[in-house]
Protein backbone atom coordinates (compact mmCIF):
# COMPACT_ATOMS: atom_id res chain seq x y z
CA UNK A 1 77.86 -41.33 33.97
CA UNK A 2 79.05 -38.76 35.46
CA UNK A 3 80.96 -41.08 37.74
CA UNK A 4 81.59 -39.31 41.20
CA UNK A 5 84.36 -40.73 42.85
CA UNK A 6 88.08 -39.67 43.48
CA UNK A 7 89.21 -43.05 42.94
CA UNK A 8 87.28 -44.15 39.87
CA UNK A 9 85.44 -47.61 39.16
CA UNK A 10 86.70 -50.37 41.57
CA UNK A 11 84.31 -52.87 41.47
CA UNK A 12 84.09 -55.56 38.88
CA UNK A 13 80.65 -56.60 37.23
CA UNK A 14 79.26 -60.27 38.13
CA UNK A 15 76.76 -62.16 36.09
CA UNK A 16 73.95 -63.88 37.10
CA UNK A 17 71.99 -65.75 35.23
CA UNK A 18 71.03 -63.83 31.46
CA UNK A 19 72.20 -60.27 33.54
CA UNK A 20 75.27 -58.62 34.20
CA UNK A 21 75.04 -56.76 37.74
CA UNK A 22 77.06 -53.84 38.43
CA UNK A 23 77.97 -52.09 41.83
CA UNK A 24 78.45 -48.36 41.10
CA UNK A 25 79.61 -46.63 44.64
CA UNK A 26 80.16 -42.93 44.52
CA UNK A 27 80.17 -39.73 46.16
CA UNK A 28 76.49 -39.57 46.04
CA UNK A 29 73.41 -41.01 43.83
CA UNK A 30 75.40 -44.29 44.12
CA UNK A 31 73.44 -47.85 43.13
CA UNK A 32 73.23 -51.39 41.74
CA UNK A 33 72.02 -52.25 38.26
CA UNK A 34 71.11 -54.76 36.24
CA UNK A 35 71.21 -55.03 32.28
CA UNK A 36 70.29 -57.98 30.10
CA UNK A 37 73.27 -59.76 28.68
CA UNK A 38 72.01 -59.96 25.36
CA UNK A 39 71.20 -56.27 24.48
CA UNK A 40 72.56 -54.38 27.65
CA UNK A 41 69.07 -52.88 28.32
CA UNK A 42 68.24 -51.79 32.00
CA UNK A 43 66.77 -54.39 34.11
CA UNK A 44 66.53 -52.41 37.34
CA UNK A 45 68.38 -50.13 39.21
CA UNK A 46 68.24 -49.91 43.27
CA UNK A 47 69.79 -46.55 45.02
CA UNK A 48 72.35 -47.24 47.47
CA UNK A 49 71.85 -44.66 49.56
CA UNK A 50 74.57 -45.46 52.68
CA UNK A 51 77.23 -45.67 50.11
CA UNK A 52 79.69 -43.00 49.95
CA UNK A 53 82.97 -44.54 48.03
CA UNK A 54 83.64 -48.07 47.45
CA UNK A 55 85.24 -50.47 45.36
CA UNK A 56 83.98 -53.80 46.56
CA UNK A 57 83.39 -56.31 43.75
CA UNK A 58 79.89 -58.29 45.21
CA UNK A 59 79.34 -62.10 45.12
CA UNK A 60 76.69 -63.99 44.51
CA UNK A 61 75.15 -66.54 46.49
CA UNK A 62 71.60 -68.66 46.28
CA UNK A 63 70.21 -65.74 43.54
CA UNK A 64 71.54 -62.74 46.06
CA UNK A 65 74.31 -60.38 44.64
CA UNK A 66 75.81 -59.43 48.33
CA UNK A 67 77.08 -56.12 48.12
CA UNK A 68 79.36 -54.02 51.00
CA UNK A 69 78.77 -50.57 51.33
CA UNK A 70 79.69 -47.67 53.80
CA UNK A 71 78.65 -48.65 56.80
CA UNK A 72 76.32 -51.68 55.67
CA UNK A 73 76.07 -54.80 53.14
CA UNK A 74 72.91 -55.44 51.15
CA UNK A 75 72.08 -58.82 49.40
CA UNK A 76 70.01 -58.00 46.09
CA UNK A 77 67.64 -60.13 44.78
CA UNK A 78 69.25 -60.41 40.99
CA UNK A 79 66.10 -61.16 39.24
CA UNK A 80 64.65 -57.44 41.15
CA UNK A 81 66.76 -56.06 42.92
CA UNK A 82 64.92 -55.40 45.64
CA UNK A 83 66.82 -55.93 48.72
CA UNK A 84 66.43 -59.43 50.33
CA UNK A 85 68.31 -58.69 53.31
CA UNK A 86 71.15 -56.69 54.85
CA UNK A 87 73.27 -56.36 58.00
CA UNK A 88 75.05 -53.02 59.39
CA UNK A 89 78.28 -52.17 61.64
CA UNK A 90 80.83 -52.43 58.39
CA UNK A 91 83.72 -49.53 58.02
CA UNK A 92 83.12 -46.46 56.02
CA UNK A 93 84.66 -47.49 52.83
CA UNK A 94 85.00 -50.92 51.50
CA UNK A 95 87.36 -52.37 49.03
CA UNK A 96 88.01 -56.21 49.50
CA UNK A 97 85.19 -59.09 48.29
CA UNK A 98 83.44 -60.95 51.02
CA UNK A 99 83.72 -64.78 51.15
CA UNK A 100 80.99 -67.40 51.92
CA UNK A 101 81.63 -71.12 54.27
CA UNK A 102 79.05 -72.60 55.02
CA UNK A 103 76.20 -69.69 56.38
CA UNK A 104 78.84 -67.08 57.71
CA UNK A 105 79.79 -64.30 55.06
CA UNK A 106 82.72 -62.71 55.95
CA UNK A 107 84.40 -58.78 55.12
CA UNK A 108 86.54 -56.36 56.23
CA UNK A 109 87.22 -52.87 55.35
CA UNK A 110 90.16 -50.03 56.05
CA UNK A 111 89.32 -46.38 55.35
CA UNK A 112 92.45 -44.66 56.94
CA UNK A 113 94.75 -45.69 59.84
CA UNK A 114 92.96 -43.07 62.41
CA UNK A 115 89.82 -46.09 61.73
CA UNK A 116 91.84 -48.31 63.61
CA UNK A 117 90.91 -49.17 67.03
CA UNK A 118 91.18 -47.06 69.78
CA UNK A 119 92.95 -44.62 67.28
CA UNK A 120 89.42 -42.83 66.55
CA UNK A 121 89.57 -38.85 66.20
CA UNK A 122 87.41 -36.50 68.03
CA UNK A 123 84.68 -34.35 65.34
CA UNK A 124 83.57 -31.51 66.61
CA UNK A 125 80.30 -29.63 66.07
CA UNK A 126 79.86 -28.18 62.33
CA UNK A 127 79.34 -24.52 64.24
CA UNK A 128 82.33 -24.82 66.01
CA UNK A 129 84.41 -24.28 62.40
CA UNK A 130 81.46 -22.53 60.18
CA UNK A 131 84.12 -19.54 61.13
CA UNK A 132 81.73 -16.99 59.21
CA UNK A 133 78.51 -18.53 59.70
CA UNK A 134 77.66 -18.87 55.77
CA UNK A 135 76.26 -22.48 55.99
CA UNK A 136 79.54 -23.98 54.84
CA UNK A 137 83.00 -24.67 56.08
CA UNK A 138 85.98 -24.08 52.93
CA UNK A 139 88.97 -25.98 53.25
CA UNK A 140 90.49 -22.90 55.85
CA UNK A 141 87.88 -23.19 57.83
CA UNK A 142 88.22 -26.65 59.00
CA UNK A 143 90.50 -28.54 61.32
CA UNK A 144 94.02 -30.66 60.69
CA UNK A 145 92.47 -33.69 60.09
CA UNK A 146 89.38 -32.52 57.72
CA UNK A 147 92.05 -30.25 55.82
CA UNK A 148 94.15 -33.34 54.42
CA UNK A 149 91.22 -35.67 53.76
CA UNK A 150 88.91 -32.57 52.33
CA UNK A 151 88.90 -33.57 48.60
CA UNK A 152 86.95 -37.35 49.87
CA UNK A 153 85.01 -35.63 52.30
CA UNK A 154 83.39 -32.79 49.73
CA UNK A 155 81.13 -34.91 48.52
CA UNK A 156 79.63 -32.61 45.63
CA UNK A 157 83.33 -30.91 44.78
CA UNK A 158 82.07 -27.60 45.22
CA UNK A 159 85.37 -26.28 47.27
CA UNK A 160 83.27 -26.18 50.87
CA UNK A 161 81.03 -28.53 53.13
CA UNK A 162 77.52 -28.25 54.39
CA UNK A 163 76.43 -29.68 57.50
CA UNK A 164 75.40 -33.16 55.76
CA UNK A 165 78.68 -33.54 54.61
CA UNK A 166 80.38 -32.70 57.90
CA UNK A 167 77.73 -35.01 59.59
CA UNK A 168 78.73 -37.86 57.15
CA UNK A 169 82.85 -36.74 57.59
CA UNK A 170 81.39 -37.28 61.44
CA UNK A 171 80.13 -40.32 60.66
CA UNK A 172 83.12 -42.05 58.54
CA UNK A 173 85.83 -41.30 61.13
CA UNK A 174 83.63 -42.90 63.68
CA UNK A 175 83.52 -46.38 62.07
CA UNK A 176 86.50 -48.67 62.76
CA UNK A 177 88.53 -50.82 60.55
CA UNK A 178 87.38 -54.28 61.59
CA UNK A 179 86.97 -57.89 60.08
CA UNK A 180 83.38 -59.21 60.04
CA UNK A 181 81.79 -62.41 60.55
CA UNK A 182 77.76 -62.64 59.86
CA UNK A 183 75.13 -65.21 59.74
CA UNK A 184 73.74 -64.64 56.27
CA UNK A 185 70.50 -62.83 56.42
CA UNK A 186 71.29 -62.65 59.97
CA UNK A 187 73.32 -60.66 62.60
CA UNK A 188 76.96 -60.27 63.40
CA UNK A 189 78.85 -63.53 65.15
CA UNK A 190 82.46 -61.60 65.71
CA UNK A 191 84.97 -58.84 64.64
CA UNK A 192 88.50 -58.78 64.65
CA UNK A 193 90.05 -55.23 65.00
CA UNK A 194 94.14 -56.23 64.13
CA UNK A 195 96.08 -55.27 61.01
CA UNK A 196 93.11 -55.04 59.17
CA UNK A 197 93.84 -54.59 55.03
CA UNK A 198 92.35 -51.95 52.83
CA UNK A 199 92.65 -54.50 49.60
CA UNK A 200 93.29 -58.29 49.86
CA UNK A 201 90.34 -59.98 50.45
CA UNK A 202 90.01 -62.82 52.53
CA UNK A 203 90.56 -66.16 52.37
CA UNK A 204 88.36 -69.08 53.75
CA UNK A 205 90.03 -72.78 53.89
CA UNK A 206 89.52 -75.25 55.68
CA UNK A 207 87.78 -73.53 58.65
CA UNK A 208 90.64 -71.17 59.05
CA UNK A 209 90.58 -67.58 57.80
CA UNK A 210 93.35 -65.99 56.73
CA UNK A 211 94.08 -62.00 56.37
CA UNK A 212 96.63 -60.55 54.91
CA UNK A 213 97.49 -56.80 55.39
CA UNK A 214 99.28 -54.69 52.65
CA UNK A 215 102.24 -54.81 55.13
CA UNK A 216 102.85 -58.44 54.90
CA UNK A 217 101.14 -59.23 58.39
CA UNK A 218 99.18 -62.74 58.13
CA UNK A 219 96.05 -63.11 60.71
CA UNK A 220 95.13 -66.64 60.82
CA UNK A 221 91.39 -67.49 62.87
CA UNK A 222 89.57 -69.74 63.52
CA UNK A 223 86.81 -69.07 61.23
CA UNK A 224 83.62 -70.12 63.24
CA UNK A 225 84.88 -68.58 66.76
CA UNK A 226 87.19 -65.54 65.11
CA UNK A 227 89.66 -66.92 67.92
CA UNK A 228 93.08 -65.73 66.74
CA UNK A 229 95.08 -68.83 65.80
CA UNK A 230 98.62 -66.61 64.81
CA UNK A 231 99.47 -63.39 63.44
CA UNK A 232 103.21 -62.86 61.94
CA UNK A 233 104.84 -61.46 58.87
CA UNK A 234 104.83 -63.86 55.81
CA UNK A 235 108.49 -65.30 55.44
CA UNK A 236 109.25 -63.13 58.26
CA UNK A 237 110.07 -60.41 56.23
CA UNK A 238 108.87 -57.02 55.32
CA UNK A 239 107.34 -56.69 51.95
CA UNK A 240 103.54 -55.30 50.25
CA UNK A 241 100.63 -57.11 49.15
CA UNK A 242 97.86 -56.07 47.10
CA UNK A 243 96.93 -59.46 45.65
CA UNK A 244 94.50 -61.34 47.78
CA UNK A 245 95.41 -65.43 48.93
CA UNK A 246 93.93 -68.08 47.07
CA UNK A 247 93.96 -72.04 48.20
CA UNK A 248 93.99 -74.88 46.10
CA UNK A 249 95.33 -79.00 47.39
CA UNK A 250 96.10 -78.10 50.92
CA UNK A 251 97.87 -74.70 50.45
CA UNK A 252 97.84 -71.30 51.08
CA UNK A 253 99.26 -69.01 47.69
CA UNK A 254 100.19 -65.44 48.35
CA UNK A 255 102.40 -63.09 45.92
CA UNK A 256 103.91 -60.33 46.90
CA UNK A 257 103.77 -57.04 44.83
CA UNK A 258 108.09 -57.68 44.40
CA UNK A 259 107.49 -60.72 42.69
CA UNK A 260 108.00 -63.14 45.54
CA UNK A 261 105.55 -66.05 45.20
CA UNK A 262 104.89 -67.91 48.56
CA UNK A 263 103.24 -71.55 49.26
CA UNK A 264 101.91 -72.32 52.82
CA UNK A 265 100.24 -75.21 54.26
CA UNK A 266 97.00 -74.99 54.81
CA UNK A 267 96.30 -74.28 58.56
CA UNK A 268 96.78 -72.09 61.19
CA UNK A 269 100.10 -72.80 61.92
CA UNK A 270 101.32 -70.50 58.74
CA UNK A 271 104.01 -73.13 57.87
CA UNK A 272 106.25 -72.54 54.69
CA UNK A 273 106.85 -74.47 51.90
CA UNK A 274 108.23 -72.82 48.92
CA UNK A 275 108.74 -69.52 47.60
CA UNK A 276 110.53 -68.33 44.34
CA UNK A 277 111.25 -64.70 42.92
CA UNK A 278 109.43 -63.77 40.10
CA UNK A 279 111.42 -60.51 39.35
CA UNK A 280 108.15 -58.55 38.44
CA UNK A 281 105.72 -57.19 40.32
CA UNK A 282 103.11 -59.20 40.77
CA UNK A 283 99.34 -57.05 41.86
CA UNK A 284 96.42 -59.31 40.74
CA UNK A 285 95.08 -61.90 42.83
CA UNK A 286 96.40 -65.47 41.48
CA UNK A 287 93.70 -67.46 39.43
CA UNK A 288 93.42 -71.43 40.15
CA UNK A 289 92.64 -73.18 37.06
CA UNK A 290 92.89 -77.11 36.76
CA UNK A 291 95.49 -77.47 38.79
CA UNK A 292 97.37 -75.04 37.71
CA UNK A 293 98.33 -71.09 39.04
């Protein structure tokens, strides 16, 4: 610590191997670490410079701890964690996992609805608000917009912005919500700009990828091509999700944060099987444990 970020922690730790790695995203000075399992001693530590605020728990995959940031993923090596590869074009701040099939990772990321396609705001110059011309623009200073997001955007909390920080408030509003398809350790196959979620993760099964949205909208695709197979609420209702899907014996599981538990079949088709009311809410992300949930 300090910890900078108006959030707090969001990402879990993952081990690998005799280390625990740990993606720390903050305001600024954000980075990965490693520490030895056995004492907690410092392995190594890599900056993360692009990253602004995230909560992104990484994966690993073939000795890489793959990591999304603002604006970019890196893949770690976990034994140095020097970077063994990254890719660029992701939103500004990243919540949900990414999933492996095959060589395509996957990720998406939602910073606020005016990220959405075509819904992108205009940012003008930082001289056109730097009213007094001090260097800095204070929260009366700036425009609509910067004025209700102003406590993410003042990076160092000192009450005002300096032309960095207005370049990287330029910067974030400029990056659209989108789902991503990549190669790994290569480039980007396809993006899908639709009811994009700020926290479930998605889901891989079967060479469909599913999406669900904190509203309830589920995006099915087909996984290789990102060709949209359906997109409709789940039991055709209105309702919020927080917990990501899982898929287990030929079936989709979503829970709802009301308690409702729902069981699709696997494929694009989004076809119902079952639900049940749990009467509690329900945020965590169902577990899949010897045939069990």
């Amino acid at each position: 610590g300090p910890f900078s970020n108006i959030y707090g922690m969001g990402a879990s730790p993952v081990i690998v191997g005799d280390r625990v790695v740990l993606i720390c995203d903050q305001s600024k000075d954000s980075f990965a670490a490693a520490y030895a399992l056995s004492n907690g001693e410092q392995i190594w530590r890599t900056p993360r410079k692009e990253a602004l605020s995230g909560h992104s728990t990484p994966i690993v995959h073939n000795n890489w701890v793959i990591a999304p940031a603002s604006f970019v993923m890196e893949a770690y090596d976990a034994r140095t964690g020097k970077v063994a590869w990254s890719v660029d074009g992701l939103p500004s701040e990243m919540k949900s996992v990414p999933v492996i099939a095959g060589n395509m990772v996957y990720i998406h990321g939602f910073n606020t609805p005016e990220n959405d396609a075509g819904k992108l705001i205009k940012i003008g110059p930082f001289a056109e608000f730097d009213a007094n011309k001090d260097g800095k623009i204070v929260k009366e200073e700036a425009p609509q917009h910067a004025k209700r997001v102003f406590d993410y955007i003042d990076l160092n909390s000192d009450g005002s912005m300096d032309s960095n920080e207005w370049e990287q408030y330029h910067r974030t509003m400029q990056a659209e919500n989108a789902l991503l398809a990549y190669e790994i350790g290569g480039g980007l196959k396809w993006r899908f700009l639709r009811s994009i979620p700020q926290l479930p993760s998605p889901l891989v099964y079967r060479g469909v990828l599913y999406m669900l949205n904190e509203g309830g909208v589920l995006t099915t695709l087909d996984a290789a091509t990102g060709k949209l197979h359906k997109q409709a609420r789940v039991r055709g209702e209105a309702d919020q999700y927080y917990a990501s899907p899982v898929a287990g014996d030929g079936k989709i599981y979503i829970v709802s944060h009301t308690g409702q538990v729902i069981v699709l079949k696997a494929g694009p088709e989004q076809e119902l099987l079952f639900s049940a009311n749990f009467d509690d809410p329900i945020l965590a992300t169902p577990a899949l444990v010897g045939g069990r949930v």
